[in-house]
Protein backbone atom coordinates (compact mmCIF):
# COMPACT_ATOMS: atom_id res chain seq x y z
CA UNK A 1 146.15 97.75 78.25
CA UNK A 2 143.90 98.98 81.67
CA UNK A 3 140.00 97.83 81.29
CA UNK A 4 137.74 100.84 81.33
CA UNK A 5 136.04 100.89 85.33
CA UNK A 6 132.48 101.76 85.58
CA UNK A 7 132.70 105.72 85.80
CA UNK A 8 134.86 105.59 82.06
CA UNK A 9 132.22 103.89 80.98
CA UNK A 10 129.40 105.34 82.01
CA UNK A 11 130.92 108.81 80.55
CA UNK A 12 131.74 107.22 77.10
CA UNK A 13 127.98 106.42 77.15
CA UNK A 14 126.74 109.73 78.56
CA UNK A 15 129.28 111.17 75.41
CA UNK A 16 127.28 109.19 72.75
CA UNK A 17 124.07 109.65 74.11
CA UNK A 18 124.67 113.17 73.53
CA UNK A 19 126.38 113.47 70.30
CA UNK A 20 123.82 114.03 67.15
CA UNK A 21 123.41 110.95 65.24
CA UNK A 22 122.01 111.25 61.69
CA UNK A 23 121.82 107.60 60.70
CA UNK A 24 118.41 108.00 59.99
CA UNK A 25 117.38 110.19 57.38
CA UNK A 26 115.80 113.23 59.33
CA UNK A 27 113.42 116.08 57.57
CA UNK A 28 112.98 119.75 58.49
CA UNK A 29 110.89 122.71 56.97
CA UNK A 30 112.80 125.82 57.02
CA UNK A 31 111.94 128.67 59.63
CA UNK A 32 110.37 131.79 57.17
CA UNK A 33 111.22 133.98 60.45
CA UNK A 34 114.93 132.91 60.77
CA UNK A 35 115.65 132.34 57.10
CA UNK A 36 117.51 135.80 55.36
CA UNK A 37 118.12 136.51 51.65
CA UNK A 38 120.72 138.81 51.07
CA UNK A 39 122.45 139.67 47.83
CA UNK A 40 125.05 142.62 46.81
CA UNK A 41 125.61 144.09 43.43
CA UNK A 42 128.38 146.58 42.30
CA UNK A 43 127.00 149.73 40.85
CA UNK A 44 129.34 150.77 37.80
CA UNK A 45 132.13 150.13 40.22
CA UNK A 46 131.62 152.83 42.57
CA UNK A 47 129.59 151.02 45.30
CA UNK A 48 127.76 148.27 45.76
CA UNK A 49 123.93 147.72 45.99
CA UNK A 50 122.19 145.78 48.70
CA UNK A 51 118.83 143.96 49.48
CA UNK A 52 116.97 140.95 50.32
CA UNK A 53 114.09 138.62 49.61
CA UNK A 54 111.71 138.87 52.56
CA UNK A 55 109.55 135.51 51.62
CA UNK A 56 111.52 132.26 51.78
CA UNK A 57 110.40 128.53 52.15
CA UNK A 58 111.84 125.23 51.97
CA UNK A 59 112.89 121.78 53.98
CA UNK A 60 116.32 120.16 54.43
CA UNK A 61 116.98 116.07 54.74
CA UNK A 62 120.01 115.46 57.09
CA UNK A 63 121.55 112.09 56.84
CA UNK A 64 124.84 110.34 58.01
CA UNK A 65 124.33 109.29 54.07
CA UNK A 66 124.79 111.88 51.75
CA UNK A 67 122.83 110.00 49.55
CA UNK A 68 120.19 110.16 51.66
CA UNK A 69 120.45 114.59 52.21
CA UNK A 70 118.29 117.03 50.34
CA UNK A 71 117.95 120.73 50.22
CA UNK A 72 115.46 122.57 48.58
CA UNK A 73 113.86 126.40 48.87
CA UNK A 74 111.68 128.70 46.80
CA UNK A 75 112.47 132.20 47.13
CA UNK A 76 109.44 134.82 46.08
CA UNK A 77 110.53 136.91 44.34
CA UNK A 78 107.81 140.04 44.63
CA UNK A 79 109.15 140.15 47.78
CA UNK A 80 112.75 141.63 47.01
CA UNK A 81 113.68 144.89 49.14
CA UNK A 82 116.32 147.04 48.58
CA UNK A 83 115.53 150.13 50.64
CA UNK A 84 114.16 151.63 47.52
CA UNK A 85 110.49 151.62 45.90
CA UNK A 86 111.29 152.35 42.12
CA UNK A 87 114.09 150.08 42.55
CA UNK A 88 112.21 147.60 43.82
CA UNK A 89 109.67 147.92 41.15
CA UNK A 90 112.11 148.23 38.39
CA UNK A 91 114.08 145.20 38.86
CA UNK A 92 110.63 143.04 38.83
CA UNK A 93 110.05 144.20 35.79
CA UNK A 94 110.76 142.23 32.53
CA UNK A 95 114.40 144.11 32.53
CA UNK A 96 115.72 141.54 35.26
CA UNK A 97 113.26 139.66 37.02
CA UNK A 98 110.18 139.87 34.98
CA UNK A 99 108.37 138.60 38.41
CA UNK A 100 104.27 138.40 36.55
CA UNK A 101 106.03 135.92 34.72
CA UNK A 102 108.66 134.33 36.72
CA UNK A 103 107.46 134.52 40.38
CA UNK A 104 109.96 132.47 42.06
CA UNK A 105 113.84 131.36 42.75
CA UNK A 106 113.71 127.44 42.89
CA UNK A 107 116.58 124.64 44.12
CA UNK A 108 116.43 121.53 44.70
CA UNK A 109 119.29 119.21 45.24
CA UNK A 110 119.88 116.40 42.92
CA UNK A 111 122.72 114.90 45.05
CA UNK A 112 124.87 115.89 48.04
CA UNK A 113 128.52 115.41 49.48
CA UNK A 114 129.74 115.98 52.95
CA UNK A 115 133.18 117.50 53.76
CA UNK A 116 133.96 120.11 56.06
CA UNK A 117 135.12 124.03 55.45
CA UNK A 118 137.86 126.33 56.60
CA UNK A 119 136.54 126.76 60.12
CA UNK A 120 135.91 122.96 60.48
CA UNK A 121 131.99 122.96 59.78
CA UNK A 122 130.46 120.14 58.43
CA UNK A 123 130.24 121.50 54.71
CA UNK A 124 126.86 120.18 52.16
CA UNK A 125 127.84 120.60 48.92
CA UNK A 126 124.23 120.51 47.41
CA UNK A 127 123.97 120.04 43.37
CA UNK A 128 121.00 120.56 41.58
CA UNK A 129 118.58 122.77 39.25
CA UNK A 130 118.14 126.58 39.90
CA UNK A 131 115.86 128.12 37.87
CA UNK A 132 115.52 132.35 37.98
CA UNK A 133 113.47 134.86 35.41
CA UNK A 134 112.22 131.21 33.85
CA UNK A 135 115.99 129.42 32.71
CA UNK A 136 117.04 126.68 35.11
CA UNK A 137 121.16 126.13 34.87
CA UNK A 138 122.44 123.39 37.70
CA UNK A 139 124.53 124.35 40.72
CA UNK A 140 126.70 123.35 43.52
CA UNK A 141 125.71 125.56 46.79
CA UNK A 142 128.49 125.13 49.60
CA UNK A 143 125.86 124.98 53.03
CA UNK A 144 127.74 125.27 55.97
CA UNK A 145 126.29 123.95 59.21
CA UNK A 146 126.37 126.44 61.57
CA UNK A 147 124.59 124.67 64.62
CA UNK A 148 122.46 121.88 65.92
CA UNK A 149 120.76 120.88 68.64
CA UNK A 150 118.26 122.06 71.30
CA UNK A 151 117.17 125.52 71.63
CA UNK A 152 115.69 127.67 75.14
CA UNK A 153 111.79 126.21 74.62
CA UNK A 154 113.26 122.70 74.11
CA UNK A 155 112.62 122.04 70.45
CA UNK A 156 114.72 120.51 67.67
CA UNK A 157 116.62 123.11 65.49
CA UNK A 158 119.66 123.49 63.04
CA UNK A 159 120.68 126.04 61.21
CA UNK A 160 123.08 126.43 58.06
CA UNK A 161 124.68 129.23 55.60
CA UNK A 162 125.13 129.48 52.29
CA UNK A 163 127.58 131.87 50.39
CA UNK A 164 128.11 131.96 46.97
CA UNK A 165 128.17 134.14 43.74
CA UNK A 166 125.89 133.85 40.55
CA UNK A 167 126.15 135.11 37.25
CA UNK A 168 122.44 136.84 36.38
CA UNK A 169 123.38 137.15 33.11
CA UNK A 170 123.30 133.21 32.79
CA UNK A 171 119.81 133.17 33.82
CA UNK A 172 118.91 135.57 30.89
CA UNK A 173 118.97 138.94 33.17
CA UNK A 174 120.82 141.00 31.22
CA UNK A 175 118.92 143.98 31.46
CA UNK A 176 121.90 147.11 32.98
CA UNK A 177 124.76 145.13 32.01
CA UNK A 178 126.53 148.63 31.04
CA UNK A 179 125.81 149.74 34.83
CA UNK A 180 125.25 146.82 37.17
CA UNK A 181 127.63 143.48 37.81
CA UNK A 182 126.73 140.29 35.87
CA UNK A 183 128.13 138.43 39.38
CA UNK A 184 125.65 138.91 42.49
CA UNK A 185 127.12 137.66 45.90
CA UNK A 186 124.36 135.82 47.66
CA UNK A 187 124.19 134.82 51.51
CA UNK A 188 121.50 132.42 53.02
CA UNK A 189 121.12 131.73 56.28
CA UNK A 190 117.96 129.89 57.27
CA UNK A 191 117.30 127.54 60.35
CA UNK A 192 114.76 124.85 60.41
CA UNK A 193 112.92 122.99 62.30
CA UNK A 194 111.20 119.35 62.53
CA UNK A 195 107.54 119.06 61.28
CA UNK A 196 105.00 119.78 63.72
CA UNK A 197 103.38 116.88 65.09
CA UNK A 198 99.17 117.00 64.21
């Protein structure tokens, strides 16, 4: 077998200086202006409802270990928009969201695996509590990483989605059964970033 010459293997290192490496545990804080909430609802099967939470926070542990990987976010919930006031106002009430009361969406992974998706992303499969309208049931979130790496000011940022379907009546929302879906699709997609330095 041919020994690697100098130029092989000064491009083999050039190659792993540039790939990612996660083998230490690294933390981010989500990015509030890059971060969208968007659900859909059917509407006694004739359409389907949209709208959003406009308030989102969390932070994201990224590790070679899955062990070692968290994800967590709380989601205000007074700030839900769905293009329509009374809606709006309606569904905080105690019929769904009963937001005086209940003025968040919490998660916060217990425990993570890596795998990949359909389209060859590296897939977090994030397990953990989820509590909405005050009733926590646990969940497995598939977060798909969409991208890492530098962006045009030269900072540190990675950014994920997450699509999956919940049942609101298992959270105790069961106000509009007769008109509304029990399942709500759900779509995340939030970047992050590392802590600022003080």
């Amino acid at each position: 077998m041919p020994r690697p010459n100098a130029a092989m293997i000064a491009l083999l290192l050039a190659l792993a200086a540039s790939t990612p490496s996660r083998a230490v545990a690294q933390t981010y804080q989500v990015d509030p202006a890059h971060t969208s909430v968007v659900f859909s609802v059917s509407h006694m099967g004739f359409s389907f409802t949209y709208g959003m939470f406009d308030k989102a926070e969390g932070a994201v542990t990224l590790s070679d270990d899955p062990k070692e990987c968290s994800f967590a976010m709380t989601i205000e919930v007074g700030s839900i928009d769905t293009g329509n006031a009374d809606r709006d106002k309606h569904l905080l009430n105690p019929d769904f969201f009963h937001a005086e009361k209940n003025p968040q969406i919490t998660f916060k992974s217990e425990s993570v695996t890596i795998g990949s998706d359909d389209e060859g992303r590296t897939l977090y499969e994030a397990t953990g509590p989820m509590t909405m309208c005050g009733v926590t049931n646990k969940v497995t979130l598939p977060i798909a990483l969409v991208g890492q790496g530098s962006d045009p000011w030269g900072g540190e940022r990675v950014g994920f989605v997450c699509q999956t379907v919940v049942d609101r009546t298992s959270f105790g929302m069961t106000g509009g059964v007769d008109a509304i879906g029990k399942e709500v699709s759900v779509v995340v997609s939030f970047e992050a970033l590392p802590p600022k330095s003080e």
